[in-house]
Protein backbone atom coordinates (compact mmCIF):
# COMPACT_ATOMS: atom_id res chain seq x y z
CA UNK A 1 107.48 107.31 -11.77
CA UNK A 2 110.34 108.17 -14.51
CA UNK A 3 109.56 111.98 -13.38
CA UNK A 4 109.50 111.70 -9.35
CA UNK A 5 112.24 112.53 -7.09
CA UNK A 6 114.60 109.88 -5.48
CA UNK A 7 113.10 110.31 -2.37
CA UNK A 8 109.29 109.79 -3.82
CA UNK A 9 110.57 106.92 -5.88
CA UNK A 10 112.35 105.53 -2.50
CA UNK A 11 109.27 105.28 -0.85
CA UNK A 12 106.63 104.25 -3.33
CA UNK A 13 108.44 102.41 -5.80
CA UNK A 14 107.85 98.27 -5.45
CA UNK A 15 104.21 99.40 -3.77
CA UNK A 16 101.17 97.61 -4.63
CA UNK A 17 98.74 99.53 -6.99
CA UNK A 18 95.04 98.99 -7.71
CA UNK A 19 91.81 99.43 -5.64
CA UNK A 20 91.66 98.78 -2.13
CA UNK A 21 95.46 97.46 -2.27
CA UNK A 22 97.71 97.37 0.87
CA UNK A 23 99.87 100.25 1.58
CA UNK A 24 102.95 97.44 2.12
CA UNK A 25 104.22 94.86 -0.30
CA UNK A 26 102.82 91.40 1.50
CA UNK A 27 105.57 88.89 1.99
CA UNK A 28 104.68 85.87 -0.49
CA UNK A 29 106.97 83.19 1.53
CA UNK A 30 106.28 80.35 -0.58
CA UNK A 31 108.97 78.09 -2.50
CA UNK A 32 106.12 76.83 -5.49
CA UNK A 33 103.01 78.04 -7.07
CA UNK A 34 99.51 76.04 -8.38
CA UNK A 35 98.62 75.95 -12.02
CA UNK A 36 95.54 76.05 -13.53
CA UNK A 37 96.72 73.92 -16.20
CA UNK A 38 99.19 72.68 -18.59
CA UNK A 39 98.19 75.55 -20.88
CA UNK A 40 99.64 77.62 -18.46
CA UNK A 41 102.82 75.70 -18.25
CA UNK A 42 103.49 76.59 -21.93
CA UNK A 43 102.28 80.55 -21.49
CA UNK A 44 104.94 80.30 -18.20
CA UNK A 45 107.66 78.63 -20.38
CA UNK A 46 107.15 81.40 -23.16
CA UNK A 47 107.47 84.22 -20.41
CA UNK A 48 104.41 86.30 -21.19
CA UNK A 49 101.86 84.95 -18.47
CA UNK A 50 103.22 87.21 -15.40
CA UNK A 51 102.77 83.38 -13.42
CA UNK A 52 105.15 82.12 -10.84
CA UNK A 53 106.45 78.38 -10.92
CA UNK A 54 109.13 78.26 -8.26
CA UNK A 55 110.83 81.29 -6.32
CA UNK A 56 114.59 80.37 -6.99
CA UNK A 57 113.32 81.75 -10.44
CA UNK A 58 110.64 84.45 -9.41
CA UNK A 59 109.18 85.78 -6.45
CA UNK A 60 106.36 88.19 -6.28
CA UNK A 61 107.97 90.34 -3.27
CA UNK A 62 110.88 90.01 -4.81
CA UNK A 63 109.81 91.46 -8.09
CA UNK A 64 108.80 94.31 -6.26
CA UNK A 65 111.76 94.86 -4.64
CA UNK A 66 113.44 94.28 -7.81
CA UNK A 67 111.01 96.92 -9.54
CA UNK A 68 112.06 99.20 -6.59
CA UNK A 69 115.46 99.06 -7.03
CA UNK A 70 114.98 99.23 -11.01
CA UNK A 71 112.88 103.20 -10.86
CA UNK A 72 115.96 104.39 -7.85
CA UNK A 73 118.66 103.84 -10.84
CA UNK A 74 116.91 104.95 -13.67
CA UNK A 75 117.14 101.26 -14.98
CA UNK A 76 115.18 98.72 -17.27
CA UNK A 77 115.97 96.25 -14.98
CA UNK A 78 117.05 94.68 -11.96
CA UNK A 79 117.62 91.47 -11.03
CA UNK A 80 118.28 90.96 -6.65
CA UNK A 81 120.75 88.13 -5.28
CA UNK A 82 121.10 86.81 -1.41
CA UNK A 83 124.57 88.87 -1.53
CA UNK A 84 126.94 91.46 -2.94
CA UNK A 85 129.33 88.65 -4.40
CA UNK A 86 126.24 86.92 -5.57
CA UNK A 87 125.70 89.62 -7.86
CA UNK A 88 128.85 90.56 -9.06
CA UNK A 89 129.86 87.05 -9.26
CA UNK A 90 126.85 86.00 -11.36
CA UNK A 91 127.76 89.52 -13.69
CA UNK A 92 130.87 88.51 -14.25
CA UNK A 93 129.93 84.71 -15.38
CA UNK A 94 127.03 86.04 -17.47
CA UNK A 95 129.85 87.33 -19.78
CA UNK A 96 132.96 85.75 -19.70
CA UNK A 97 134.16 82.62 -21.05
CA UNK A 98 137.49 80.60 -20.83
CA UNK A 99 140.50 82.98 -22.82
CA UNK A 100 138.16 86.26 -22.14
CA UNK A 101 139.86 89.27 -20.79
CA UNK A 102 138.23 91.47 -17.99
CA UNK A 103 140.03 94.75 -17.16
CA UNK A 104 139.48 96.06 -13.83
CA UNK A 105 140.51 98.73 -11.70
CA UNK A 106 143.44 97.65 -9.09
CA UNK A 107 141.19 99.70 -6.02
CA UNK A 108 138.32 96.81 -5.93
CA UNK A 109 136.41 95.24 -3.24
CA UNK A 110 138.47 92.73 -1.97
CA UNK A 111 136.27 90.12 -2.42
CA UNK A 112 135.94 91.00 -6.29
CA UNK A 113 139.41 91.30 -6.80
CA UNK A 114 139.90 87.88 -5.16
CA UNK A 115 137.38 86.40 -7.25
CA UNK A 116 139.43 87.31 -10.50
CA UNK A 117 142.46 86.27 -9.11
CA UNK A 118 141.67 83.22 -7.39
CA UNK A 119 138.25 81.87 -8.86
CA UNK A 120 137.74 83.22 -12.30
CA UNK A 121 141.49 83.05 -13.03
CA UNK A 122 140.94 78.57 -12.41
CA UNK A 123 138.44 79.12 -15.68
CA UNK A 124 140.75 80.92 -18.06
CA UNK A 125 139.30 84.21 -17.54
CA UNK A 126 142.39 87.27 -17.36
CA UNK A 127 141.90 89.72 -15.35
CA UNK A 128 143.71 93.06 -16.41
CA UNK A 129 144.56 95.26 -13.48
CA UNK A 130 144.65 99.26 -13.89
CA UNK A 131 145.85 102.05 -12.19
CA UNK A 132 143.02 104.05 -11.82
CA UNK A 133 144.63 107.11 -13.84
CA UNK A 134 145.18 104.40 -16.60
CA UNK A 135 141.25 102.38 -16.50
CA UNK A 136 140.43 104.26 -19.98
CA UNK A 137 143.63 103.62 -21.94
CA UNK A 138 143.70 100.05 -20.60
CA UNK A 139 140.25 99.40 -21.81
CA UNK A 140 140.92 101.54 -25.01
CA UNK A 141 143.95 99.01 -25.64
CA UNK A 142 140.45 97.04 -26.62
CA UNK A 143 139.81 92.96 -26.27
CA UNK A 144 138.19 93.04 -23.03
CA UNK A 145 134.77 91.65 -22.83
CA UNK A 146 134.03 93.60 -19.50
CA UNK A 147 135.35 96.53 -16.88
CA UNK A 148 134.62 96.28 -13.74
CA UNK A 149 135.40 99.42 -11.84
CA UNK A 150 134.19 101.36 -8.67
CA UNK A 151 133.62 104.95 -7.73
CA UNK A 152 133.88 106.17 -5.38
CA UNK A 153 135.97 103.12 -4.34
CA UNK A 154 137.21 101.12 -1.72
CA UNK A 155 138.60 102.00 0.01
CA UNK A 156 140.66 105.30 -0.96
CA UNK A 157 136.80 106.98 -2.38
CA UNK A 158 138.59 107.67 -5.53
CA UNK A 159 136.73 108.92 -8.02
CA UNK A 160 136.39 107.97 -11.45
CA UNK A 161 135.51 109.86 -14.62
CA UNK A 162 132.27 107.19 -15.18
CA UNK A 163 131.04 109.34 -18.51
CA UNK A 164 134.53 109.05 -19.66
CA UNK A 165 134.82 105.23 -18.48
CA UNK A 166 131.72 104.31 -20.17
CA UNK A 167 132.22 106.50 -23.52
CA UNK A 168 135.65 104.22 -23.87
CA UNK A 169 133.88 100.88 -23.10
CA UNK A 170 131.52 101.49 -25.51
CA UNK A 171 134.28 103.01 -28.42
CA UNK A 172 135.99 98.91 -27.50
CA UNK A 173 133.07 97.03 -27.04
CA UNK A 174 133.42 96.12 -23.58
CA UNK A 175 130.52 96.36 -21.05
CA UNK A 176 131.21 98.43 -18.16
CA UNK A 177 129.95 97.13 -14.67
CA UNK A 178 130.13 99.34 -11.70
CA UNK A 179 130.05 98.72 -7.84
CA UNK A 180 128.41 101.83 -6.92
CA UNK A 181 127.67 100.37 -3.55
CA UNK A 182 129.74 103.77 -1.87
CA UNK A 183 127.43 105.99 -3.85
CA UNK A 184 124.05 104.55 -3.86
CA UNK A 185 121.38 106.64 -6.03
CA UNK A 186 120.55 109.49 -4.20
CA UNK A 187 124.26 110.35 -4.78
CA UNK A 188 124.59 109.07 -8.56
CA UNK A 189 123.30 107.27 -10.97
CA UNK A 190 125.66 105.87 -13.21
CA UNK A 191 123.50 104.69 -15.84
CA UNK A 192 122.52 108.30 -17.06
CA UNK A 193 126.47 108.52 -17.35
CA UNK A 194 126.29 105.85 -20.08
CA UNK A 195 127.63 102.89 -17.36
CA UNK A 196 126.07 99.84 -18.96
CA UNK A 197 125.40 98.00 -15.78
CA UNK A 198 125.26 98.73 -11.95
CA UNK A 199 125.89 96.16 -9.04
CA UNK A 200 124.78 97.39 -5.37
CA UNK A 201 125.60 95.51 -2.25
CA UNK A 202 122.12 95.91 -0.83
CA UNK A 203 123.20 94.93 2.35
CA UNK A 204 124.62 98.27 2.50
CA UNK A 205 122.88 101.99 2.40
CA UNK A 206 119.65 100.51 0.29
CA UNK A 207 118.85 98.12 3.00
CA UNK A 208 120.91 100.32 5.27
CA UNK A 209 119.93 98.61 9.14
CA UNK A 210 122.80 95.81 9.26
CA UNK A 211 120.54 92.68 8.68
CA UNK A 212 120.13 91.16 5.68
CA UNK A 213 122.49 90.40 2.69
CA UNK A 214 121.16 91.79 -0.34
CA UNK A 215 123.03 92.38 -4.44
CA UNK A 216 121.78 94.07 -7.16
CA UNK A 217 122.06 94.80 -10.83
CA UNK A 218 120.39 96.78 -12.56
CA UNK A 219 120.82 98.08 -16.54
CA UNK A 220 119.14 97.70 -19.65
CA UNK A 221 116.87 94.37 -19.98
CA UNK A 222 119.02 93.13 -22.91
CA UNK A 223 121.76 93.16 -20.68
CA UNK A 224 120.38 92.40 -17.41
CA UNK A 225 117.94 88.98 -18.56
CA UNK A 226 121.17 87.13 -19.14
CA UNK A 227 122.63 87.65 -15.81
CA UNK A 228 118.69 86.69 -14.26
CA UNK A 229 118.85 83.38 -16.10
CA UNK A 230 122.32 82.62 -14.99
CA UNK A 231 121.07 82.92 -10.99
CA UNK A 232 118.00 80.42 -11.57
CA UNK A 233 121.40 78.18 -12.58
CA UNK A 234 123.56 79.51 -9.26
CA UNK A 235 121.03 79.87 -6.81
CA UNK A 236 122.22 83.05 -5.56
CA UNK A 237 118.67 84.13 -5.31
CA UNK A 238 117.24 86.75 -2.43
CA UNK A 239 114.24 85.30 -0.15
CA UNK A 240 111.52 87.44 -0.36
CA UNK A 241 111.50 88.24 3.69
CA UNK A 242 114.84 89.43 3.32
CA UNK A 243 112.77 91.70 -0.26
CA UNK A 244 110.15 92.61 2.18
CA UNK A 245 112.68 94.21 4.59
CA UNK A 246 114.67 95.47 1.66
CA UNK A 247 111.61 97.40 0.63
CA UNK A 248 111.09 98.69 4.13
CA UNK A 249 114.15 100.09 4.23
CA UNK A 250 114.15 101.72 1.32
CA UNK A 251 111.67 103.70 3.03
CA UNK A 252 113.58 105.89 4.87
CA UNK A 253 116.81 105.92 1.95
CA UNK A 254 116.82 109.58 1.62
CA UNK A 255 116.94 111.22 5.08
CA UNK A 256 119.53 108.31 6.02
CA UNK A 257 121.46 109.32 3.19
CA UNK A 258 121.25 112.86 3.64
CA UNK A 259 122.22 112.75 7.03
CA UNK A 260 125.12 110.54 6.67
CA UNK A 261 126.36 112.52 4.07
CA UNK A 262 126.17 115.59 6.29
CA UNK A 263 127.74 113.86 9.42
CA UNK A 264 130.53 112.71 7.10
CA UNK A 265 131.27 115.39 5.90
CA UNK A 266 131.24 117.18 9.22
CA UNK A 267 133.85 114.45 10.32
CA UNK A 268 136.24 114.34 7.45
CA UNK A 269 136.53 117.61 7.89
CA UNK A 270 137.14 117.42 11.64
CA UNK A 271 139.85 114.97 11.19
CA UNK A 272 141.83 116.78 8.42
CA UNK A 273 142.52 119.32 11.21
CA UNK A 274 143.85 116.45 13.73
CA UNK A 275 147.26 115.89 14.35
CA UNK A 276 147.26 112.34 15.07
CA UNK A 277 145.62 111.86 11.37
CA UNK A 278 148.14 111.90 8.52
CA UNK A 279 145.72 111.86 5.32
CA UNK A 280 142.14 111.90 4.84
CA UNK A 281 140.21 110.43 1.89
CA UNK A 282 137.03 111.90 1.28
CA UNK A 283 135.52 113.27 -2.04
CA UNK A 284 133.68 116.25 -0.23
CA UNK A 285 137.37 117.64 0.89
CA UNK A 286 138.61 119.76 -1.45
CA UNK A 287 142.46 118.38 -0.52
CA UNK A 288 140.93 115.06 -2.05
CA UNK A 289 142.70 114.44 -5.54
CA UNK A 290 139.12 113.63 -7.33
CA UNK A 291 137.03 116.80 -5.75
CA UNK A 292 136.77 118.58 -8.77
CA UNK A 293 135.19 115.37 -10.61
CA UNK A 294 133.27 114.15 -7.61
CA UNK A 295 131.33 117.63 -7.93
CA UNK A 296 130.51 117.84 -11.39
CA UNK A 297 128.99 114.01 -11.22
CA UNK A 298 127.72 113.31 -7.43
CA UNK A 299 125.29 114.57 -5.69
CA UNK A 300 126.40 114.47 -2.12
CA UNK A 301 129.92 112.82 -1.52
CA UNK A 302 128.29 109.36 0.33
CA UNK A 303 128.50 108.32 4.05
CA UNK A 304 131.88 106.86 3.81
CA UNK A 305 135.45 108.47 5.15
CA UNK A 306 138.97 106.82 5.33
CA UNK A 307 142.24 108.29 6.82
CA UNK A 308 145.29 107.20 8.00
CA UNK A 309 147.28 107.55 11.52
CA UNK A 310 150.53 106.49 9.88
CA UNK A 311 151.26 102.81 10.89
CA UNK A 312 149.86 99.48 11.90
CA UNK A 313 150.72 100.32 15.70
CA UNK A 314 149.08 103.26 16.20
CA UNK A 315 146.05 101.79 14.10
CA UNK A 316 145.32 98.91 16.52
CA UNK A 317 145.74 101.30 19.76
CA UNK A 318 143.31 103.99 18.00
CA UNK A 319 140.96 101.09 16.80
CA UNK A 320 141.17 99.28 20.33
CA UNK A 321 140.05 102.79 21.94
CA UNK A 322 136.91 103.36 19.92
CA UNK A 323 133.52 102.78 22.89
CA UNK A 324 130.88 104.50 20.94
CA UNK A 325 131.98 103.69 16.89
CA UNK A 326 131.82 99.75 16.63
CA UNK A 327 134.91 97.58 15.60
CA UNK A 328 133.26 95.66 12.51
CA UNK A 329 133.11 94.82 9.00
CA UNK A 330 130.65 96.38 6.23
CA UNK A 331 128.82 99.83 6.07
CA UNK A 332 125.94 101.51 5.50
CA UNK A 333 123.91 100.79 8.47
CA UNK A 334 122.35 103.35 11.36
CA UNK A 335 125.31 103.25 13.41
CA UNK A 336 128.88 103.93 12.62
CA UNK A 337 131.14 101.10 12.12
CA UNK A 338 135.11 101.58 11.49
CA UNK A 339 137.58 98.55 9.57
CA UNK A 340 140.80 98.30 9.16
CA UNK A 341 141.13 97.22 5.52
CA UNK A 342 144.79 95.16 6.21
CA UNK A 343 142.44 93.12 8.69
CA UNK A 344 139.05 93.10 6.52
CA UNK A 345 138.54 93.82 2.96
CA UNK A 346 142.35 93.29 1.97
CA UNK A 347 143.65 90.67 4.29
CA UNK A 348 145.21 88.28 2.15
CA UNK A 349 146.87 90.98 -0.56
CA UNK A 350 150.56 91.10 -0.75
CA UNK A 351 152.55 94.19 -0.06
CA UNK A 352 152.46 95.13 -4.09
CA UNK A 353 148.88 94.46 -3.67
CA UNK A 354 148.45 96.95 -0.87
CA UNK A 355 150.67 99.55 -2.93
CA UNK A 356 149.07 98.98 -6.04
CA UNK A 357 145.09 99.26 -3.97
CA UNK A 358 146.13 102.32 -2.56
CA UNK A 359 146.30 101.03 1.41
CA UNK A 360 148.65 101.54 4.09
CA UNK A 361 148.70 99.72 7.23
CA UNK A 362 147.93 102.54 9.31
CA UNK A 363 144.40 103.07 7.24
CA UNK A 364 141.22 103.40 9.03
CA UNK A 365 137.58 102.97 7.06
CA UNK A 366 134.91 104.25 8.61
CA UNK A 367 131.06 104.32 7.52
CA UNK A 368 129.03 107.01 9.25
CA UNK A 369 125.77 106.23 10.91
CA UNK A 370 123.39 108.70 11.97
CA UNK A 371 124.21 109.51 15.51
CA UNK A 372 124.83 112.77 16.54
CA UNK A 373 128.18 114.15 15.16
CA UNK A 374 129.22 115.86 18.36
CA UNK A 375 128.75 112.04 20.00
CA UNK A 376 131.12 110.50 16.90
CA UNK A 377 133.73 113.67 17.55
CA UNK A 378 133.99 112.96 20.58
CA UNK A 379 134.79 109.34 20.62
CA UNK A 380 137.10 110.04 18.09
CA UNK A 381 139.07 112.43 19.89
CA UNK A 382 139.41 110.45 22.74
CA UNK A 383 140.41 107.41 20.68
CA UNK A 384 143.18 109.39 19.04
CA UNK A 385 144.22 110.52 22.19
């Protein structure tokens, strides 16, 4: 498998193998499993019986799915979770302790930044917030047990150096996490930059249809077992219906991909020449400040494009126009969805917050879908009037 293609790996990874077997990965929606006897108890207890006790702590269709996910990232591992946060929450707890340090990049996921700030902050754990021009000298500063950092990220799609991130986290001892959920594989694959773990949101462009909540992380098995054993404590596991579907989308990953690449590209492009739009943010522009980087280390510059119309006002009035492009939260589904991050993601930050994150209140996210561009143009252009 270690020699296929993304695309090949998309579709057959997680697939049943052996005589005779089923073409699909059957749904095994079942809570417990028999044993033939206490014997097997013990060979279950001393993990090396490939049994199944209770599906909080395995599932076979979620082990595929797992596996799946695993081969797409080049990893040892993966371990799933019912949601984004599930995953990176459950990361960050694997490794952190009361009086630990995490650095992390000040553009985050809301959610994650609000769960150092507000949750992890209640158990002693300090988060360190960076400028993403100063992630490497913060975490070269040393004494942090992990980074967390995105890139492309959210929701400005700037880019980081992730060979140079990881070559400093490893120089201080610190285990770098990513949230490559804006670049899924078929656009980069962060471990073969020397990232020591990767969190998806599944719910996004893996699963990529809009209906199930799905987190991953995947990494080296040393790394990665800790953070499995921790969710058989949290419960923040992923029901293997939701693992079927997972696996069914992955199906399809790389045309989706490759066409909203395309069609974002086509669009960011489209709206750097509008005169309602004050700034656009994406890596495939070269007027984006990361360009250079994002060529040398992405293939593709993902289906996601932000920009700007100036202020709040004229945000709501575009956003309120929009008939064919949805009003919603998330990404990475078929059809194109637009957020305002002051309403969504970063609702709740301060104004130094805002500043410090890289959003204005006139900022418009957008995650394209794969209807035709012309269709998306137009809607666009009558929304900005």
């Amino acid at each position: 498998m270690a020699t296929e293609k993304i695309a090949t790996i998309a579709v057959h990874a997680g697939s049943p193998e052996g005589p005779n077997a089923p073409i699909t990965t059957p749904i095994v929606q079942s809570t417990t499993f028999r044993f033939e006897s206490a014997h097997a108890v013990q060979q279950y207890a001393r993990g090396d019986s490939g049994l199944y006790m209770y599906s909080r702590d395995e599932n076979p269709t979620v082990r595929a799915a797992e596996s799946a996910v695993a081969a797409l990232d080049g990893g040892d591992s993966c371990v799933l979770f019912g949601s984004g946060m599930g995953a990176m929450t459950s990361a960050l707890m694997a490794f952190t302790s009361a009086g630990d340090e995490v650095v992390a990049a000040t553009a985050l996921y809301g959610g994650t930044y609000k769960l150092l700030r507000d949750v992890l902050s209640r158990f002693g754990v300090k988060a360190r917030m960076a400028e993403p021009e100063a992630l490497i000298d913060e975490v070269a500063r040393g004494g942090a047990r992990i980074c967390v950092f995105e890139s492309p990220n959210n929701p400005t799609l700037r880019v980081a150096d992730i060979a140079a991130v990881a070559r400093a986290c490893k120089a201080a001892g610190t285990i770098s996490l990513i949230d490559s959920t804006f670049a899924p594989p078929l656009v980069q694959r962060p471990l073969t930059m020397g990232v020591d773990l990767v969190m998806h949101s599944g719910t996004k462009f893996l699963n990529g249809h809009s209906d199930h909540l799905v987190g991953a992380i995947v990494g080296r098995r040393e790394l990665v077992e800790p953070i499995r054993a921790l969710s058989h404590k949290l419960g923040a596991v992923l029901d293997p219906q939701v693992a079927y579907d997972l696996l069914r989308g992955l199906k399809t990953f790389a045309v989706r991909i490759e066409r909203q690449c395309a069609t974002a590209l086509t669009l960011a492009r489209w709206l750097e020449e509008h005169t309602a739009v004050t700034r656009v943010w994406y890596p495939g522009l070269p007027s984006h400040p990361d360009h250079a980087q994002a060529q040398r280390q992405m293939n593709g510059f993902g289906g996601m494009v932000t920009f700007t119309v100036g202020t709040r006002e004229k945000a709501f009035r575009f956003w309120d126009r929009l008939k064919l492009i949805a009003r919603a939260a998330s990404l990475g589904g078929p059809e194109t969805l637009t957020s305002l991050p002051i309403l969504f993601s970063h609702t709740g930050y301060s104004a130094e917050e805002l500043r410090r994150a890289g959003v204005d209140e006139g900022m418009v996210r957008m995650s394209v879908g794969l209807e035709d561009p012309q269709d998306l143009i137009d809607d666009l252009s009558q929304a900005l009037g």
